[in-house]
N, C-alpha and C. Protein backbone atom coordinates (compact mmCIF):
# COMPACT_ATOMS: atom_id res chain seq x y z
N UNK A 1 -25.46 -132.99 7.36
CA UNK A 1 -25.27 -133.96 8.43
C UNK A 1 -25.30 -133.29 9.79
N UNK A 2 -24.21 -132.50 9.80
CA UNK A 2 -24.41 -131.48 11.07
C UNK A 2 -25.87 -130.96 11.42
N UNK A 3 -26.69 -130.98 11.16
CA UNK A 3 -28.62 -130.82 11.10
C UNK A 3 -29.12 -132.09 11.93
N UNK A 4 -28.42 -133.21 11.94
CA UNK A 4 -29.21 -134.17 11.91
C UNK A 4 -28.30 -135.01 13.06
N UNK A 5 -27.50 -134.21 14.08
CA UNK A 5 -26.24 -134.39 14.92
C UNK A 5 -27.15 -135.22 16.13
N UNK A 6 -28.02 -134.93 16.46
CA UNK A 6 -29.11 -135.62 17.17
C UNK A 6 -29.71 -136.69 17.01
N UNK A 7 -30.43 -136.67 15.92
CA UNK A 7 -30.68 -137.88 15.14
C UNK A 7 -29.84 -138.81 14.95
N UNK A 8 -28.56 -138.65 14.68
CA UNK A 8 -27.35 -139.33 14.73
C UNK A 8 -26.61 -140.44 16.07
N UNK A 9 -27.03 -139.20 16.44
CA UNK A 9 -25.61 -139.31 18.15
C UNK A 9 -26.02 -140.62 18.60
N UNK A 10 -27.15 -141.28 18.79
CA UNK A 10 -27.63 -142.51 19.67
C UNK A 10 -26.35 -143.85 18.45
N UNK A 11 -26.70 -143.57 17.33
CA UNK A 11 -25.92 -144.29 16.39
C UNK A 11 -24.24 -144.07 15.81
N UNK A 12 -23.67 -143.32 16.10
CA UNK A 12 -22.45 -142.54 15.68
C UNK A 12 -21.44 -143.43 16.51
N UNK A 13 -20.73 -144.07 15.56
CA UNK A 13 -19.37 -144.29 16.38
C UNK A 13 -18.71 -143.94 16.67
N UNK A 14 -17.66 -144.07 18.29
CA UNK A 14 -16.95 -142.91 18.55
C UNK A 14 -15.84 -143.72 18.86
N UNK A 15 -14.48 -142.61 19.33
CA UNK A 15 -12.91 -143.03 19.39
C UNK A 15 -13.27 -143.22 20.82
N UNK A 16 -13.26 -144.20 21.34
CA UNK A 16 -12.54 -144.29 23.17
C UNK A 16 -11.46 -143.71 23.46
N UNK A 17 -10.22 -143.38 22.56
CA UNK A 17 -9.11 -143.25 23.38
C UNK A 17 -9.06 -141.88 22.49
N UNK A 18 -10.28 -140.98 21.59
CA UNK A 18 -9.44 -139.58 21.14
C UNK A 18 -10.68 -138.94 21.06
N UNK A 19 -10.82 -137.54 21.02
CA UNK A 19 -12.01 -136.17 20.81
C UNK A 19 -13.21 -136.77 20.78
N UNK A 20 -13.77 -136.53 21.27
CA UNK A 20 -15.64 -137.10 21.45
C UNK A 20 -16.28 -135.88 20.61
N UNK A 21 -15.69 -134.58 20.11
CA UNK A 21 -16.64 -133.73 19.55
C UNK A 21 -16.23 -134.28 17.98
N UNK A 22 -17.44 -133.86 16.96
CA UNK A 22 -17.64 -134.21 15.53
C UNK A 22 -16.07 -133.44 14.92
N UNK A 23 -15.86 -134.07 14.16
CA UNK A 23 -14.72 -133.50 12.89
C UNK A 23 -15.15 -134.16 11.86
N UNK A 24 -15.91 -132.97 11.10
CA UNK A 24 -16.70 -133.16 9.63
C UNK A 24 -15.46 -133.51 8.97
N UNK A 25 -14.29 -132.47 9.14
CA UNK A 25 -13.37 -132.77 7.45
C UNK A 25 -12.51 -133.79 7.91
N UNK A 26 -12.39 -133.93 9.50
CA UNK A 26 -11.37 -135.70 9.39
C UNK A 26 -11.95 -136.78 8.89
N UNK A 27 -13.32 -136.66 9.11
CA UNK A 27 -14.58 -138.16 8.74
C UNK A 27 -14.01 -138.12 7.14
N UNK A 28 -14.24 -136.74 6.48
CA UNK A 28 -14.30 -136.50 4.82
C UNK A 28 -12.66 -137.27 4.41
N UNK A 29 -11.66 -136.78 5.45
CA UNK A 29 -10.42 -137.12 4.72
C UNK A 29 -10.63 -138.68 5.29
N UNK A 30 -10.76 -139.14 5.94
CA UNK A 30 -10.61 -141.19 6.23
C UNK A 30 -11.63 -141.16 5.15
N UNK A 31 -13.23 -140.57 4.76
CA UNK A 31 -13.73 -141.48 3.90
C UNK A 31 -12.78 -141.37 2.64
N UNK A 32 -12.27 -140.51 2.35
CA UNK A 32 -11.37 -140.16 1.20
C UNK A 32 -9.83 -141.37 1.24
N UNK A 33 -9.63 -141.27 1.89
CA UNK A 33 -8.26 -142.01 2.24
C UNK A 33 -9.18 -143.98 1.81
N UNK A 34 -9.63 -144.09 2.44
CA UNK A 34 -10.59 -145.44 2.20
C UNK A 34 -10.30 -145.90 0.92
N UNK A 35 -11.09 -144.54 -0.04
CA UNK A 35 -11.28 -144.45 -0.90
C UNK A 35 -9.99 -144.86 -2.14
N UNK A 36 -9.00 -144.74 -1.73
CA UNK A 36 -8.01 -143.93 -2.15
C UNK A 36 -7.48 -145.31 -2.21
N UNK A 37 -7.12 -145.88 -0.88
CA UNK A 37 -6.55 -147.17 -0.52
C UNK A 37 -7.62 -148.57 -1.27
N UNK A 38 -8.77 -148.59 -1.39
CA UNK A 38 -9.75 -149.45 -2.08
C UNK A 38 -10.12 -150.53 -0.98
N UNK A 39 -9.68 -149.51 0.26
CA UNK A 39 -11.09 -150.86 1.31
C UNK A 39 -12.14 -149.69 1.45
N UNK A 40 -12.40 -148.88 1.16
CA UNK A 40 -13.84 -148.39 1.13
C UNK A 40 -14.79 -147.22 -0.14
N UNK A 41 -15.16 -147.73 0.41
CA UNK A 41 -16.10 -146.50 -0.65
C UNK A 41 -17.38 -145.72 -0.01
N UNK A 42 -17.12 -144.41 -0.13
CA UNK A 42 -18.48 -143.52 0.48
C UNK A 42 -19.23 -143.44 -0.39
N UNK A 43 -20.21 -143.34 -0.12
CA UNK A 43 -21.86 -142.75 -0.86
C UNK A 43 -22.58 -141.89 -0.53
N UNK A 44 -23.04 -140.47 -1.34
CA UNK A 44 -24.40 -140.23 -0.59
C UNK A 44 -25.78 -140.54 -1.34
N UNK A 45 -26.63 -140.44 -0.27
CA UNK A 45 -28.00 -140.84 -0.52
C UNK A 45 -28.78 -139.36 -1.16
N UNK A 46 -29.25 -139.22 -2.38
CA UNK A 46 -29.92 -138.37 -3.09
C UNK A 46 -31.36 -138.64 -3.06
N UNK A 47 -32.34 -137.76 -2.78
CA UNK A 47 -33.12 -138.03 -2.88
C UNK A 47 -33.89 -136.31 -3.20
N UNK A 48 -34.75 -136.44 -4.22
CA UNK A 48 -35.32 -134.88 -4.88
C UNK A 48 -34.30 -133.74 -5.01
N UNK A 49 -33.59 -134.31 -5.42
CA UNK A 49 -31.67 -133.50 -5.22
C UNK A 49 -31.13 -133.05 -4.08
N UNK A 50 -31.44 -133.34 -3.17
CA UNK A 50 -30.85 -133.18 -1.77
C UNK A 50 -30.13 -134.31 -0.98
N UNK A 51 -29.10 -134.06 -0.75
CA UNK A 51 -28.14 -135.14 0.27
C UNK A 51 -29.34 -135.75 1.25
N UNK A 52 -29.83 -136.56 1.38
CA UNK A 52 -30.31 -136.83 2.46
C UNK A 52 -29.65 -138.40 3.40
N UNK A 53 -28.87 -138.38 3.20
CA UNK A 53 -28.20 -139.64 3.98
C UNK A 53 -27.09 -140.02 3.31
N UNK A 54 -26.01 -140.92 3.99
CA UNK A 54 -25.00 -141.41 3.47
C UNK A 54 -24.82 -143.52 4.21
N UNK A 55 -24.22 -143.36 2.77
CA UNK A 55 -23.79 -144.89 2.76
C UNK A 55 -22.29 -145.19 2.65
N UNK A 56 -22.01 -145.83 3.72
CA UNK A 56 -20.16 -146.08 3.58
C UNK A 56 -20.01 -147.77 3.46
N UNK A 57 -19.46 -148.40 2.44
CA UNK A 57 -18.96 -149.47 2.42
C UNK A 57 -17.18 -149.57 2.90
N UNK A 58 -17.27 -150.33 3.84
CA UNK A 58 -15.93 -150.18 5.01
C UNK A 58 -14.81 -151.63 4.80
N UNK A 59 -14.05 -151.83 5.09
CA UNK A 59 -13.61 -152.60 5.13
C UNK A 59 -13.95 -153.77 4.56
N UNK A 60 -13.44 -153.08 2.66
CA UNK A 60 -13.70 -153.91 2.10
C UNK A 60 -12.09 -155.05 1.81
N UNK A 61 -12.31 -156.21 1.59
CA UNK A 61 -11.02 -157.58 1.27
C UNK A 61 -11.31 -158.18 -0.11
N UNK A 62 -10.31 -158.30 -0.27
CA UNK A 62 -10.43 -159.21 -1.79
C UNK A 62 -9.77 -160.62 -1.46
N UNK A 63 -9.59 -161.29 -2.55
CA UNK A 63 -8.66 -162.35 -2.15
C UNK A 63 -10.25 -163.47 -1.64
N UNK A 64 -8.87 -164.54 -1.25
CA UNK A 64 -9.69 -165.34 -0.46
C UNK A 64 -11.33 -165.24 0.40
N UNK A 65 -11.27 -164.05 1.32
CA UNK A 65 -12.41 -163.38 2.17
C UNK A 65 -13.17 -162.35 1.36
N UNK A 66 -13.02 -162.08 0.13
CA UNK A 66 -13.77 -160.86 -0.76
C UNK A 66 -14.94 -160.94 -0.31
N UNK A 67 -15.13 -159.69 0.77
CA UNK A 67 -16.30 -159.15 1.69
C UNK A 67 -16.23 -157.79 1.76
N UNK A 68 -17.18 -157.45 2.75
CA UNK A 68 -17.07 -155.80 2.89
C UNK A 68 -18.15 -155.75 3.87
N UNK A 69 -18.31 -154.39 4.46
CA UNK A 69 -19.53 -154.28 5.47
C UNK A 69 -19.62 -153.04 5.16
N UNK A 70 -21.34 -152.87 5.00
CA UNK A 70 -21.97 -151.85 4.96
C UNK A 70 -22.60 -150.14 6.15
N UNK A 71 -22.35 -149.38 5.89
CA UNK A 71 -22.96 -148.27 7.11
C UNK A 71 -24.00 -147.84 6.70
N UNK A 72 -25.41 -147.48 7.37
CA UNK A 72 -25.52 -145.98 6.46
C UNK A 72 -26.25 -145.07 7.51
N UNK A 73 -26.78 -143.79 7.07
CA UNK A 73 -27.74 -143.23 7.46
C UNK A 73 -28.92 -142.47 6.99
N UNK A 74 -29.91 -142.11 7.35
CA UNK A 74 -30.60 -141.27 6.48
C UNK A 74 -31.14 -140.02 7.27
N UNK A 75 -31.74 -138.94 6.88
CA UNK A 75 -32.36 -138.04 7.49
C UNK A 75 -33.88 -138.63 8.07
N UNK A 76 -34.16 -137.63 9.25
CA UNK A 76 -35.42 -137.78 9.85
C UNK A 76 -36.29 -137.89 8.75
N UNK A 77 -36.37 -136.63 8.00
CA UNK A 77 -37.49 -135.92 7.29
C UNK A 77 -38.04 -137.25 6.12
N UNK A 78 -37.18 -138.43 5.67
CA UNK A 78 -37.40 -139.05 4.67
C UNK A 78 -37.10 -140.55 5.15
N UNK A 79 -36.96 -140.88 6.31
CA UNK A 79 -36.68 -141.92 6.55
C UNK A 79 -38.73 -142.57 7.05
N UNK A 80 -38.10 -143.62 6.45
CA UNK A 80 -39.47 -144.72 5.83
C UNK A 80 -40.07 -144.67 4.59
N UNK A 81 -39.65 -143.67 3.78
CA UNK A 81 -39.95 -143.79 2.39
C UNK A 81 -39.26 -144.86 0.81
N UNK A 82 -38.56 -145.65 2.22
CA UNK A 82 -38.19 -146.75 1.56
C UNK A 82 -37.10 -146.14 0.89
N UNK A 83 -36.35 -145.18 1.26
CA UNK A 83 -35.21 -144.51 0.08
C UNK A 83 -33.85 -145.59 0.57
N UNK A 84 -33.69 -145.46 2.17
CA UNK A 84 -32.72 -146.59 2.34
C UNK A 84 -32.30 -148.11 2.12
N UNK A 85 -33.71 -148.89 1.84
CA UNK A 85 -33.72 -149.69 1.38
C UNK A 85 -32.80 -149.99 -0.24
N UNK A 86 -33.58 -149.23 -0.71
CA UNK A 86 -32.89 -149.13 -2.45
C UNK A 86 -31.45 -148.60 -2.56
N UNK A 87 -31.33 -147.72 -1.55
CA UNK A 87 -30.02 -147.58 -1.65
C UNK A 87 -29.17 -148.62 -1.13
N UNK A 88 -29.47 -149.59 -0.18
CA UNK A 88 -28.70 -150.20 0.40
C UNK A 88 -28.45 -151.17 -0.57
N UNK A 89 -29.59 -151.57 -1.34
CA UNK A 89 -29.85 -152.97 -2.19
C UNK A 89 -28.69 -152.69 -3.39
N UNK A 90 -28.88 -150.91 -3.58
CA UNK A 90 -27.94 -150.71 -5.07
C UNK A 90 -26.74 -150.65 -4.43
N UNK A 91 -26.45 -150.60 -3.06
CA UNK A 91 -24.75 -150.71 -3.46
C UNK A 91 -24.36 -152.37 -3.43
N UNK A 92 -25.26 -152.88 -2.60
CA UNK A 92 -24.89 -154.92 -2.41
C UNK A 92 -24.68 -155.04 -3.52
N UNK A 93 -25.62 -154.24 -4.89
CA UNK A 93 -25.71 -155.06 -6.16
C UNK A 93 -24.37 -154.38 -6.66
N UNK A 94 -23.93 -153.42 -6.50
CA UNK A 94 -22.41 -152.88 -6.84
C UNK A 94 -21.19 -153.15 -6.38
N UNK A 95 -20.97 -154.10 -5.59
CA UNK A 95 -20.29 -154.60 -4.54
C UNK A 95 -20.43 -156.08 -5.44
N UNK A 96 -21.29 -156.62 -5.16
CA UNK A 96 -21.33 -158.02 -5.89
C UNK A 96 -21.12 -157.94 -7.81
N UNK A 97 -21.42 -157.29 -7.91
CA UNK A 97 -21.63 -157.36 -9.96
C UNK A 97 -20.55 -156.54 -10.54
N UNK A 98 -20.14 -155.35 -9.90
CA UNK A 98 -18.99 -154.12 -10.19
C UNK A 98 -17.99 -154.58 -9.58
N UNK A 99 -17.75 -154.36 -8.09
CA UNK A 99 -16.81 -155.00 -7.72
C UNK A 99 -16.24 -156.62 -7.20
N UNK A 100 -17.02 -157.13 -7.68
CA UNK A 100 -16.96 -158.74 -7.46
C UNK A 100 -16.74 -159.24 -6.39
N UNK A 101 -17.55 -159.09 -5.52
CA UNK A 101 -17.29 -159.58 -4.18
C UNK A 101 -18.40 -160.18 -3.80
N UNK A 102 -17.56 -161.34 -2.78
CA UNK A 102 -18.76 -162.69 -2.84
C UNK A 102 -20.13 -162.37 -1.30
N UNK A 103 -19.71 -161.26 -0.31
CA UNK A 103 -20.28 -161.62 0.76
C UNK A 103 -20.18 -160.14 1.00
N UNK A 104 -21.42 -159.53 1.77
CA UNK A 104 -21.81 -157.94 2.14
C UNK A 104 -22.49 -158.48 3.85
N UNK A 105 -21.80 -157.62 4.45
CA UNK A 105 -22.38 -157.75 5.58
C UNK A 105 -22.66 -156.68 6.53
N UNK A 106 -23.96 -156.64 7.28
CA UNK A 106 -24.33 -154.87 7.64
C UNK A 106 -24.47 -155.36 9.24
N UNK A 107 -23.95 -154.50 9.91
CA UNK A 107 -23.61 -155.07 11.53
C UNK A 107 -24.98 -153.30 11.68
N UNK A 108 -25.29 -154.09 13.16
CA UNK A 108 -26.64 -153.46 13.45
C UNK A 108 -27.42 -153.37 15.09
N UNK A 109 -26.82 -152.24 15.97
CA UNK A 109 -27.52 -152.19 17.57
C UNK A 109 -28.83 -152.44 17.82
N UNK A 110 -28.91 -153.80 18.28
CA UNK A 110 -30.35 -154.33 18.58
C UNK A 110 -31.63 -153.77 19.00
N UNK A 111 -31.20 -152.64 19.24
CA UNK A 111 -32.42 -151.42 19.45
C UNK A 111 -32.37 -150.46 18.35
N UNK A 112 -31.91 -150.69 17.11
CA UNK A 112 -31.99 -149.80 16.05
C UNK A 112 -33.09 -150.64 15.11
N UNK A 113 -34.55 -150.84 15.46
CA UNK A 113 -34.97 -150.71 14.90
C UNK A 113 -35.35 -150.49 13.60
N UNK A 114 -35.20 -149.52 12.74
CA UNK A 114 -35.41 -148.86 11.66
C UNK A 114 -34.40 -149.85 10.80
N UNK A 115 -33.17 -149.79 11.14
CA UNK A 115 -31.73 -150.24 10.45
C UNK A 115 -32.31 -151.92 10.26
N UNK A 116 -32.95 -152.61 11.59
CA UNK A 116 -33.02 -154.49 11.14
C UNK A 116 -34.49 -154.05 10.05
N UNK A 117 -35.19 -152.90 10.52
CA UNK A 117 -36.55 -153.53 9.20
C UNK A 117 -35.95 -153.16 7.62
N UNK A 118 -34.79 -152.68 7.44
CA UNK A 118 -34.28 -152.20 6.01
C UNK A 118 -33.66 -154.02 6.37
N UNK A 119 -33.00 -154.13 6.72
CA UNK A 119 -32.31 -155.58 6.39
C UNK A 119 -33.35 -156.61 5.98
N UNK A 120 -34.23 -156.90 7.22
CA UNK A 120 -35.34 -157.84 6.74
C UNK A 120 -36.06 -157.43 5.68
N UNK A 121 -36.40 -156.20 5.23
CA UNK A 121 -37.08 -155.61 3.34
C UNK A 121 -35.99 -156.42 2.70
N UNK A 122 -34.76 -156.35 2.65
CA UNK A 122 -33.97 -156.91 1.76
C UNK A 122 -33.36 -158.66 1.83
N UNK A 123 -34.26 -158.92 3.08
CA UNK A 123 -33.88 -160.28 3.02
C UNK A 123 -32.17 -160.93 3.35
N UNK A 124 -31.87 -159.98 4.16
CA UNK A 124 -30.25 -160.41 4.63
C UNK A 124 -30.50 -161.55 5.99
N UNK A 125 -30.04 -162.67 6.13
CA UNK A 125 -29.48 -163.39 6.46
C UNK A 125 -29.06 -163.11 7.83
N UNK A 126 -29.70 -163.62 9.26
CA UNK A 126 -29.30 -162.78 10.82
C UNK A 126 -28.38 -164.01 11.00
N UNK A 127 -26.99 -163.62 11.50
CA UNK A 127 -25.94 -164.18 11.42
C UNK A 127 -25.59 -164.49 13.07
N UNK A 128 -25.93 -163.45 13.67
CA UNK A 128 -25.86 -163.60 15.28
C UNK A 128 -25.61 -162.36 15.41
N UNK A 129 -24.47 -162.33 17.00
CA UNK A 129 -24.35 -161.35 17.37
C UNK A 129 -23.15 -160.93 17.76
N UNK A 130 -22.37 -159.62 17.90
CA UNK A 130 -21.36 -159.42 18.22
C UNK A 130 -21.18 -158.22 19.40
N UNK A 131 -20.92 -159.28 20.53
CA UNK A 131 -20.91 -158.35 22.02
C UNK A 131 -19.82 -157.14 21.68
N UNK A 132 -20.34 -156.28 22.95
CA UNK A 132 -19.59 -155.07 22.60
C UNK A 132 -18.32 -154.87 21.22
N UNK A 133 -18.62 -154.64 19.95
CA UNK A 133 -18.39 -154.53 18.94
C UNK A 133 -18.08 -153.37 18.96
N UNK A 134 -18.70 -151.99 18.71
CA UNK A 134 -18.41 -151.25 18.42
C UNK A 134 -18.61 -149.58 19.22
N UNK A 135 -17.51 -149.04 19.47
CA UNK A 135 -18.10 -148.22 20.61
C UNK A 135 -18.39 -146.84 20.11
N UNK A 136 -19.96 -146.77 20.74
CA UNK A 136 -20.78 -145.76 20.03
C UNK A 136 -21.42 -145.03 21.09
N UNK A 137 -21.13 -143.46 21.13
CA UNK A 137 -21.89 -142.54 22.38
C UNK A 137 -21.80 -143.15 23.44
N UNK A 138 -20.19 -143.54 23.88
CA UNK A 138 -19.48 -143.30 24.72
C UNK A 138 -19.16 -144.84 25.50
N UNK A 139 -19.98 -145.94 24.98
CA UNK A 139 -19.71 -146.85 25.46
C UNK A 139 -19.38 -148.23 24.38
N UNK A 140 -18.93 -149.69 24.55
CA UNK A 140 -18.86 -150.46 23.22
C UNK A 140 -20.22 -151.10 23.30
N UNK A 141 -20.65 -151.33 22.08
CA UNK A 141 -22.03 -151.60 21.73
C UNK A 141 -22.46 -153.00 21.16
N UNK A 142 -23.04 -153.80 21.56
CA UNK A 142 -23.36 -155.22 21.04
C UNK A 142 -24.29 -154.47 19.65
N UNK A 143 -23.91 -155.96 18.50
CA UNK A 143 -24.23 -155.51 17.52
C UNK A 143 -24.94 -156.64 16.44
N UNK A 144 -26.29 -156.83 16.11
CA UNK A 144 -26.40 -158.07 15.43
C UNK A 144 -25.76 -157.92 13.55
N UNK A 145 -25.19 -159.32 13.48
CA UNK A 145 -24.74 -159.53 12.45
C UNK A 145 -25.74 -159.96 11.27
N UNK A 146 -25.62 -159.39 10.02
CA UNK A 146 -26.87 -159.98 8.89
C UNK A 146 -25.68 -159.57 7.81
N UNK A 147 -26.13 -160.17 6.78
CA UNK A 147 -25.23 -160.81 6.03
C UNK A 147 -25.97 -161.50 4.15
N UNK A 148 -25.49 -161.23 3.53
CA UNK A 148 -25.69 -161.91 1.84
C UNK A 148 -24.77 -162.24 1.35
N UNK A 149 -24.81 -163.41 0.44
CA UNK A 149 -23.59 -163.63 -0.37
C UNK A 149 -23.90 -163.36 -1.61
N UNK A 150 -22.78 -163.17 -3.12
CA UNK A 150 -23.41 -163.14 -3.94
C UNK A 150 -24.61 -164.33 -4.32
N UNK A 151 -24.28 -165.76 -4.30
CA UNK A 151 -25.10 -166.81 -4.70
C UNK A 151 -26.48 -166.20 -4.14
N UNK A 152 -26.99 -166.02 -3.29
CA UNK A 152 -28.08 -165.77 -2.71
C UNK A 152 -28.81 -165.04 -3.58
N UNK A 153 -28.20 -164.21 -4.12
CA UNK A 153 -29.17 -162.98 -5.01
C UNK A 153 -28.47 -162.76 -6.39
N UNK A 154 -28.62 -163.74 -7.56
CA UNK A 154 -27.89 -163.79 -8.65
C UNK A 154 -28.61 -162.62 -9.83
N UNK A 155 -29.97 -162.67 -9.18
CA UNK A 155 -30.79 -161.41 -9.94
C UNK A 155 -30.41 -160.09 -9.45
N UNK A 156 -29.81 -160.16 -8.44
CA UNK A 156 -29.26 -158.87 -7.30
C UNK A 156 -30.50 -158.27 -6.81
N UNK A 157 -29.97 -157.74 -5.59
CA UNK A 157 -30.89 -157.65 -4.41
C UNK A 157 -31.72 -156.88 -4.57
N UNK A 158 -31.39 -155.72 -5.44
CA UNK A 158 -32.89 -154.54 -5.79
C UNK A 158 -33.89 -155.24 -6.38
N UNK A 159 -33.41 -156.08 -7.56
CA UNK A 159 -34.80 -156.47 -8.49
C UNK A 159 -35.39 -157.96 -7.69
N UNK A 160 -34.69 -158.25 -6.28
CA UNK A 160 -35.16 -159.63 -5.55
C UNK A 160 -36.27 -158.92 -4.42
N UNK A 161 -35.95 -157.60 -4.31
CA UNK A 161 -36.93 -156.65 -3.61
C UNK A 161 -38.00 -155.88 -3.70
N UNK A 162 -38.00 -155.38 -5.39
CA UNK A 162 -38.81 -154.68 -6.38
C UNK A 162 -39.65 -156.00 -6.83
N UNK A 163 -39.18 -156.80 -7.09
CA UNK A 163 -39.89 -158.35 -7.53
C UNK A 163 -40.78 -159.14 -6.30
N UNK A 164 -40.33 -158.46 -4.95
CA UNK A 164 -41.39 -159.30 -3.85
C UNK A 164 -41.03 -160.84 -3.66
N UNK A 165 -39.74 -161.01 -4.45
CA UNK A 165 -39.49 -162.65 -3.84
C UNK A 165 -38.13 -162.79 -2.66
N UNK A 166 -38.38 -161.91 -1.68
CA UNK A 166 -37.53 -161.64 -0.34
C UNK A 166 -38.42 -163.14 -0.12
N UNK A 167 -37.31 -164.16 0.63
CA UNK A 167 -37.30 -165.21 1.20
C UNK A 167 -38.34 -165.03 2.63
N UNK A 168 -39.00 -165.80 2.92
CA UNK A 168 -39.43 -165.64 4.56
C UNK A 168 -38.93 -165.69 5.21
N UNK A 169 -38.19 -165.19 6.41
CA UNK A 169 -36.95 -165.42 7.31
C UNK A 169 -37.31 -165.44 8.85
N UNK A 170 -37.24 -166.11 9.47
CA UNK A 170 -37.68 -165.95 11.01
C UNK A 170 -36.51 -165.70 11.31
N UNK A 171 -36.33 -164.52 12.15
CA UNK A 171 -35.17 -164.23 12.65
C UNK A 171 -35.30 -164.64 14.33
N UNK A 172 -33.82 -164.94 14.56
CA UNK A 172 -34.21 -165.83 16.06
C UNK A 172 -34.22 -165.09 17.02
N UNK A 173 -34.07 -163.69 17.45
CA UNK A 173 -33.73 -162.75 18.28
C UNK A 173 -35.15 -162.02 17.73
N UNK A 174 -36.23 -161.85 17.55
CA UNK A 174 -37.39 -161.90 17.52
C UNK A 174 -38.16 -162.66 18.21
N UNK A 175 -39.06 -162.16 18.63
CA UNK A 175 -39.87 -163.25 20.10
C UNK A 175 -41.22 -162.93 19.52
């Protein structure tokens, strides 16, 4: 990850009110702690046996709201080979079928590019938008909302993607 600190930084969320420099093993102990507590779960992205990206499911709820929201990232070197896609699709489908939860939702900076064409491959649902949401490289960041429920994808989302029957979606923040 530290390789790819650049690649990152435009996307990386940061503390407003604590250290602006990286802490690899505090990130490791909250994803761990997440973990631990059962609102999250980390992932990494494998690809030809090499780490090449990570996936964090965050703030996940049970109960009544059983949801969760998705992160991820990938490396330069492999990004567009469709590896994020499948990964994203296999955790929705692990989230919905493993852990039974009705609604996955992946929040997304309107100039991240790369991040809405993995959503639209998978056919998520543009929900709107959420003004300064989340503050990232130094300032808070508007963020569009997209979104699946389980009903939507009862075959689950990899084989609704591998199968080519992604819904047509006009998204309205597209011109």
């Amino acid at each position: 990850m530290l390789s790819n600190r650049e690649w990152l930084r435009p996307w990386e969320a940061t503390n407003p009110h604590g250290p602006t420099s990286f802490d690899f093993k505090a990130q490791i102990r909250s994803l761990l702690r997440a973990l631990e507590n059962n609102d999250g779960i980390p992932f990494v992205i494998v690809y030809k046996d090499e780490i090449v990206g990570q996936l964090n499911v965050a703030n996940i709820l049970h109960g009544s709201v059983s949801s969760c929201v998705i992160g991820y990232w990938i490396s330069p070197e492999v990004a567009g080979l469709g590896i994020t896609p499948t990964a994203v699709a296999l955790a929705m489908d692990y989230m919905f079928k493993v852990v039974g939860l009705h609604r996955v939702e992946i929040d997304i900076r309107p100039e991240n590019e790369a991040s809405i064409r993995v959503v639209e491959k998978l056919g998520l649902r543009y929900e709107g938008l959420k003004e300064k949401y989340i503050h990232i490289n130094n300032d808070w960041r508007d963020h569009y909302v997209f979104a699946l429920t389980s009903d939507e994808v009862s075959s689950g989302v990899l084989n609704r993607w591998l199968r080519n029957e992604i819904p047509k979606i006009s998204y309205s923040f597209r011109k």
